[in-house]
Protein backbone atom coordinates (compact mmCIF):
# COMPACT_ATOMS: atom_id res chain seq x y z
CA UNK A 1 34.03 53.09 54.33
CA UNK A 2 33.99 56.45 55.38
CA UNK A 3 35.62 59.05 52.80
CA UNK A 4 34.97 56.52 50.23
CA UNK A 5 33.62 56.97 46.55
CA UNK A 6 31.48 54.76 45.05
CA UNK A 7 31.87 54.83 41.02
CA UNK A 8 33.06 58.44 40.98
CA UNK A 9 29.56 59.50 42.37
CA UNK A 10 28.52 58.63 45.72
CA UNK A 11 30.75 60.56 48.50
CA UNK A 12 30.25 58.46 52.03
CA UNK A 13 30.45 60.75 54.75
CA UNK A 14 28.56 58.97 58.75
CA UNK A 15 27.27 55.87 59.43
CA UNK A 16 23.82 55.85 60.14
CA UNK A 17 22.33 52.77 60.86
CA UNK A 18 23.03 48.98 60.42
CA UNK A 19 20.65 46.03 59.24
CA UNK A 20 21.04 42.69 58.74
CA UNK A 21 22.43 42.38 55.89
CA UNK A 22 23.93 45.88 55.22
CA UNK A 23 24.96 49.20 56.42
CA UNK A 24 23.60 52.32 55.58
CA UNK A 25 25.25 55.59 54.93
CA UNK A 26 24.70 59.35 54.48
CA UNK A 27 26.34 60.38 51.79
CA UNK A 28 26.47 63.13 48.48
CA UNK A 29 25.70 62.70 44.84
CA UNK A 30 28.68 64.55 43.89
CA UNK A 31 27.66 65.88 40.86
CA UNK A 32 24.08 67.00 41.28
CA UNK A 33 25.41 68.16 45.07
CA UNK A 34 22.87 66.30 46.44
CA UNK A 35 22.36 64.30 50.02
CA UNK A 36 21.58 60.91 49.83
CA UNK A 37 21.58 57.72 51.54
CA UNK A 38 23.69 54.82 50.53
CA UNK A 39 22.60 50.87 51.37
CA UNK A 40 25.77 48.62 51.05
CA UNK A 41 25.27 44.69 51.48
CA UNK A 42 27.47 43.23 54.06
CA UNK A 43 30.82 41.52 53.01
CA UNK A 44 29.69 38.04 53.98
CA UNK A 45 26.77 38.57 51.62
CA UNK A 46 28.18 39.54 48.34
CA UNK A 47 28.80 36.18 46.98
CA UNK A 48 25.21 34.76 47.89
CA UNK A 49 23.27 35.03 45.48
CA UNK A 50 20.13 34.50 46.70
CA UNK A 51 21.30 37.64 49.26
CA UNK A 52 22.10 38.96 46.19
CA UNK A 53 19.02 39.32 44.82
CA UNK A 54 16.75 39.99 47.81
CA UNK A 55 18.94 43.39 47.75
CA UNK A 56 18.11 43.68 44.05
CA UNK A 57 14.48 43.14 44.88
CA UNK A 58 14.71 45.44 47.45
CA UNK A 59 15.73 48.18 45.03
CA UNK A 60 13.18 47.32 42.45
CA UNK A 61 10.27 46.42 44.59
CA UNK A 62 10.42 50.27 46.62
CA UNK A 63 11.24 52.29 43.42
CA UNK A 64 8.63 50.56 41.43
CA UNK A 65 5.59 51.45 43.59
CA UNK A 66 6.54 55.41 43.95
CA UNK A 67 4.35 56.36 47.02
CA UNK A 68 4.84 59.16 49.79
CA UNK A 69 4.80 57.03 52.34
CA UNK A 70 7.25 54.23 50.70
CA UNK A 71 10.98 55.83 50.81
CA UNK A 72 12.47 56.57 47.24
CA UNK A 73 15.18 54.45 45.44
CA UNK A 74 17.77 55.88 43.07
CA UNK A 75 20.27 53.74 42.27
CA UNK A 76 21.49 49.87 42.29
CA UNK A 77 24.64 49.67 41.40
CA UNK A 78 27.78 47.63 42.06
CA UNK A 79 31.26 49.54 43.26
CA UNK A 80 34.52 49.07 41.89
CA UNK A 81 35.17 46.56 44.55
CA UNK A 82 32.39 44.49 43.78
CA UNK A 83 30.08 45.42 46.78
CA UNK A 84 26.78 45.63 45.92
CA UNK A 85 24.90 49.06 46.89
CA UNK A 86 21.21 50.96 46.91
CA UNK A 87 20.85 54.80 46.64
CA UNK A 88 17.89 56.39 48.66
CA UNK A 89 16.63 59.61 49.72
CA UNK A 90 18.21 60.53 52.82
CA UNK A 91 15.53 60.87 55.88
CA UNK A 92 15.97 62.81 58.93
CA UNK A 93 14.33 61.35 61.94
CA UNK A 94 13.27 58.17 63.69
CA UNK A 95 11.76 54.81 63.29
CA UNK A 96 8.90 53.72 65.40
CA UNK A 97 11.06 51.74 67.25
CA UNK A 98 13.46 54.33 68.41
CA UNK A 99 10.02 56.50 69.44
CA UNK A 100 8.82 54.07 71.66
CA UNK A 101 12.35 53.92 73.50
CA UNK A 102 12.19 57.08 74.27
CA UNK A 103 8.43 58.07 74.60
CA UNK A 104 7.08 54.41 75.86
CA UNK A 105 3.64 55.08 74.49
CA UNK A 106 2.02 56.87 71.41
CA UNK A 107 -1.20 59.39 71.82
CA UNK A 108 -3.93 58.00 69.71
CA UNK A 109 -4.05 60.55 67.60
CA UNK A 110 -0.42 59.92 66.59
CA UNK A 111 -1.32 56.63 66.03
CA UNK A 112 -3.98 57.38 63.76
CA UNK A 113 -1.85 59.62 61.42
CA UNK A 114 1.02 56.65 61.39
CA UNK A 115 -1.27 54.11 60.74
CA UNK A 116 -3.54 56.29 58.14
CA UNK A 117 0.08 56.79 56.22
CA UNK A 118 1.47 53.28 56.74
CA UNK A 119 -2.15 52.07 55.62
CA UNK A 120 -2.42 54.30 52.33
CA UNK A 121 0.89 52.74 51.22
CA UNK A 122 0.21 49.30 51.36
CA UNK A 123 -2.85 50.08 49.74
CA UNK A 124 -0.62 50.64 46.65
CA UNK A 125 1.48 47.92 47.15
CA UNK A 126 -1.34 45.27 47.50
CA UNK A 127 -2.79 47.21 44.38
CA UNK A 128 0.38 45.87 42.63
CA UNK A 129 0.69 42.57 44.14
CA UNK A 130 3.14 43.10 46.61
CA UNK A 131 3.21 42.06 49.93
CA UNK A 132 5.81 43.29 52.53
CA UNK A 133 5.93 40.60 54.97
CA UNK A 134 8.60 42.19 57.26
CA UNK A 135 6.91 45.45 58.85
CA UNK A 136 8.35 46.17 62.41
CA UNK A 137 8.74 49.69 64.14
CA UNK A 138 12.00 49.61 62.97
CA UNK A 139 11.20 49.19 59.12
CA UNK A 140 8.82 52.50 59.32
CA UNK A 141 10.35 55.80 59.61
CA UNK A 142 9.37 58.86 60.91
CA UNK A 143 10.37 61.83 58.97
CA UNK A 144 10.24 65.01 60.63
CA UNK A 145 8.70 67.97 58.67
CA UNK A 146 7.20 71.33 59.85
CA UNK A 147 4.50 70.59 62.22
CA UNK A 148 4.14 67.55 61.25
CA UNK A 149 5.80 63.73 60.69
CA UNK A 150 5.80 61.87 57.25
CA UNK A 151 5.91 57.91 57.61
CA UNK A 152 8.13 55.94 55.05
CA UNK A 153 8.45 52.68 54.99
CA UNK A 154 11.45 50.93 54.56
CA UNK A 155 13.14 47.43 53.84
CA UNK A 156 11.18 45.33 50.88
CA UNK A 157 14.24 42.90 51.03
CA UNK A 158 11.05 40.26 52.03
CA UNK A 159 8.66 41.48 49.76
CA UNK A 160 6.61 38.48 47.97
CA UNK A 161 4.82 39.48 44.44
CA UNK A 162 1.54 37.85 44.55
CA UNK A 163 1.08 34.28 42.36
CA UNK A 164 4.82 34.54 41.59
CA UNK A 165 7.61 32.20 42.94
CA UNK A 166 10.41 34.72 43.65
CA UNK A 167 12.68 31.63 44.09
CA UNK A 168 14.46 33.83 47.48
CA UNK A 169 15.84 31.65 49.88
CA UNK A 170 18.30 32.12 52.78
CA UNK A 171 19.25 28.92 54.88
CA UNK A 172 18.81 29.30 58.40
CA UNK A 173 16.84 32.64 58.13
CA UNK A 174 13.44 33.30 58.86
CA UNK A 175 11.46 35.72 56.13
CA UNK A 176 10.12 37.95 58.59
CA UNK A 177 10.46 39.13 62.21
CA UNK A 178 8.60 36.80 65.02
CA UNK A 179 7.33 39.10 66.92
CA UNK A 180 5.26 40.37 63.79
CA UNK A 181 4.24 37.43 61.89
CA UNK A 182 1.13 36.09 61.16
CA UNK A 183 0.25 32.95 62.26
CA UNK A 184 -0.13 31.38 58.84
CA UNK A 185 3.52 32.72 57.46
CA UNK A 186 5.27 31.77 60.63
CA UNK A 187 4.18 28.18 59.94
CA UNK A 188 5.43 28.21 56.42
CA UNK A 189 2.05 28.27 54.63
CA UNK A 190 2.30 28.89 50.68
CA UNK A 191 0.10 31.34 49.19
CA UNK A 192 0.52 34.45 51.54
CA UNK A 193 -2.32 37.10 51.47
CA UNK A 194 -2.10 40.80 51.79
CA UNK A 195 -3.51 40.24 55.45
CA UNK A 196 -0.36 39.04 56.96
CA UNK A 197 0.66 42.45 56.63
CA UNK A 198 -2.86 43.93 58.03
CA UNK A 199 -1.41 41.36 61.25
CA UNK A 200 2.42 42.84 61.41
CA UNK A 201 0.37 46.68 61.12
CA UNK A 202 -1.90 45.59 63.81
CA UNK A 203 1.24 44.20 66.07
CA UNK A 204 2.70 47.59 65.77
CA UNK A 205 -0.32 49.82 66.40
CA UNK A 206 -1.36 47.71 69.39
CA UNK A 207 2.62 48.23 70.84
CA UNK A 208 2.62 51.74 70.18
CA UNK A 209 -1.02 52.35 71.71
CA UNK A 210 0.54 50.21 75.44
CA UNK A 211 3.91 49.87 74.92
CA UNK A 212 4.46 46.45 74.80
CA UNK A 213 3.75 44.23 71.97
CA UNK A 214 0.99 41.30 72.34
CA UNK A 215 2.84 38.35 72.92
CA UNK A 216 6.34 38.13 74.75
CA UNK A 217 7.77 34.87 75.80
CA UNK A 218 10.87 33.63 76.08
CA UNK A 219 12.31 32.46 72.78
CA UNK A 220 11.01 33.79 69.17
CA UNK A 221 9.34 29.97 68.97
CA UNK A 222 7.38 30.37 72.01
CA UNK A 223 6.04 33.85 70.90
CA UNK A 224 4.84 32.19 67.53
CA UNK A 225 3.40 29.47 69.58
CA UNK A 226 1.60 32.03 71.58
CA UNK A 227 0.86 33.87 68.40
CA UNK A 228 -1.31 30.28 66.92
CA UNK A 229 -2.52 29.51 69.98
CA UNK A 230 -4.11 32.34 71.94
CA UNK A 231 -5.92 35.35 70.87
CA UNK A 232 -4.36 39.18 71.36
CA UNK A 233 -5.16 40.96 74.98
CA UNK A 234 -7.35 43.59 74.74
CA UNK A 235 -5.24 46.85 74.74
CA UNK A 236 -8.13 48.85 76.95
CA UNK A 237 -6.67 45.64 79.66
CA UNK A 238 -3.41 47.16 80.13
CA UNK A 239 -4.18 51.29 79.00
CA UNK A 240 -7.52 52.04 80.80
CA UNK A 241 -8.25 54.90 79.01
CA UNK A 242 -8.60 53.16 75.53
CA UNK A 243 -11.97 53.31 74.00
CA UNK A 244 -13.56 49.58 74.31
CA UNK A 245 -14.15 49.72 70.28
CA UNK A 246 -10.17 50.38 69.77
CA UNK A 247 -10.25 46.19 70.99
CA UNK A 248 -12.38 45.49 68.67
CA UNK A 249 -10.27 47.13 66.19
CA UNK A 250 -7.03 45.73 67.31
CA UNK A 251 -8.16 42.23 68.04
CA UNK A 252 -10.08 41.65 63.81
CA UNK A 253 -6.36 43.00 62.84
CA UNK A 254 -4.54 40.32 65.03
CA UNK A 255 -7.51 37.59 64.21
CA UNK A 256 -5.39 34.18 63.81
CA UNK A 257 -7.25 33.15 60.71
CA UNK A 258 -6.04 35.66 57.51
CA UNK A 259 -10.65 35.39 57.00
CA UNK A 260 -11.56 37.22 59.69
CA UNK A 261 -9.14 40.00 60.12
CA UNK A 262 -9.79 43.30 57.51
CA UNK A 263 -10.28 42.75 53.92
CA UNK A 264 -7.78 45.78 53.03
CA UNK A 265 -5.45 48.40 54.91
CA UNK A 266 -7.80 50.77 53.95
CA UNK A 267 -10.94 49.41 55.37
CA UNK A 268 -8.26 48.78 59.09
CA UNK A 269 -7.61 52.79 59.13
CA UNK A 270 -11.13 53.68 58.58
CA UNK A 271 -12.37 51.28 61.68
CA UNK A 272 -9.82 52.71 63.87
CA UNK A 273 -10.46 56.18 63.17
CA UNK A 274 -13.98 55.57 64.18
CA UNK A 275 -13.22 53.95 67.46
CA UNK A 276 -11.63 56.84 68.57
CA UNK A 277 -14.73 58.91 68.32
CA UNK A 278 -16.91 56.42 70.17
């Protein structure tokens, strides 16, 4: 795909990351001289539909909601060959899960800015009746500015509009990552609240505050068994240093009925900023 022009606008010049259903590309609006990033569905995809239309949605669903902290969308667009593409802005930096390879753990401080950002976005979304359902260190980036980082978040392939039947299937795939599910939408249960992404947020801050995630076992089933079954560990358990009240924090977020964790992203940020000045 390299060298390649999409529709006589869209120059592809590296590789620069691969997802499960597509690649993604840096490349150059040719006429406007302008770097972007391209999102091409996978071959095996193209002719699905369903996959089909959970790239649409993708498109639609990021581009709609127009937030900082939510990366931009362009284009959707279909090539000359028929394979099925996304425009975006083209980020430089990492995803969360490429900072915790290399730095293990995050300072809290850190943490509070990434969650503050990732927090304020789905504040928006839920404001529009959109859930993600499929955040993960890897779907949040990291962009690097001056002094400072700027989360996006990425990948709304998943994303369920409240009260509406989207009608996106894909056999033999789960909608979501194990690891980062909430107990009620890895057992299937209809009618999926804004708080099963307060429970993938809260999976990620507690892995970035002790660099490992709250339940590990040996297949994805037993970590969702885990995930029903037993309540989080208390991050000051394996990082001694953690203020007490950051378990409190952490363990309402991971709460296994959607009831008791926070009512809004919002109201999760604001709790955990306090607990680091107790």
């Amino acid at each position: 795909m390299i060298g390649k022009i999409l529709n006589g606008t869209y120059a592809l010049e590296r590789r620069i990351g691969v997802g499960g259903m597509g690649r993604v590309y840096a490349a150059k609006h040719l006429r406007l001289s302008r770097p972007v990033a391209v999102k091409i569905l996978l071959p095996k995809f193209s002719s699905n539909p369903d996959s089909v239309e959970r790239f649409r949605h993708e498109a639609r669903a990021a581009s709609a909601l127009g937030h900082t902290n939510i990366v931009q969308v362009f284009d959707f667009n279909q090539s000359e060959d028929r394979s099925w593409y996304i425009v975006m802005e083209l980020l430089e930096g990492e995803d969360i899960r490429a900072l915790l390879k290399r730095e293990k753990r995050v300072d809290t401080q850190t943490c509070l800015s990434i969650l503050k950002q990732i927090c304020d976005a789905l504040d928006l979304a839920h404001s529009k009746g959109l859930v993600h359902r499929d955040l993960k260190p890897s779907n949040i980036f990291l962009r690097t500015l001056p002094g400072r980082q700027e989360v996006k978040i990425l990948d709304f392939g998943v994303a369920k509009i409240l009260g509406a039947d989207m009608g996106l299937t894909m056999d033999g795939a789960m909608l979501g990552t194990p690891h980062y599910m909430a107990p009620e939408q890895a057992a299937g249960e209809g009618g999926l609240t804004p708080r099963v992404d307060i429970y993938a947020v809260g999976t990620v801050l507690f892995e970035m505050l002790t660099g490992r995630r709250p339940f590990e076992g040996d297949s994805p089933l037993s970590v969702l068994h885990m995930r029903a079954t037993r309540d989080a560990p208390r991050p000051s358990s394996i990082v001694s240093n953690l203020p007490f009240a950051v378990d409190d924090v952490i363990g309402r977020a991971l709460a296994r009925e959607p009831k008791d964790r926070f009512e809004s992203p919002a109201e999760f940020a604001l709790a955990f900023e306090k607990a680091l000045t107790v």
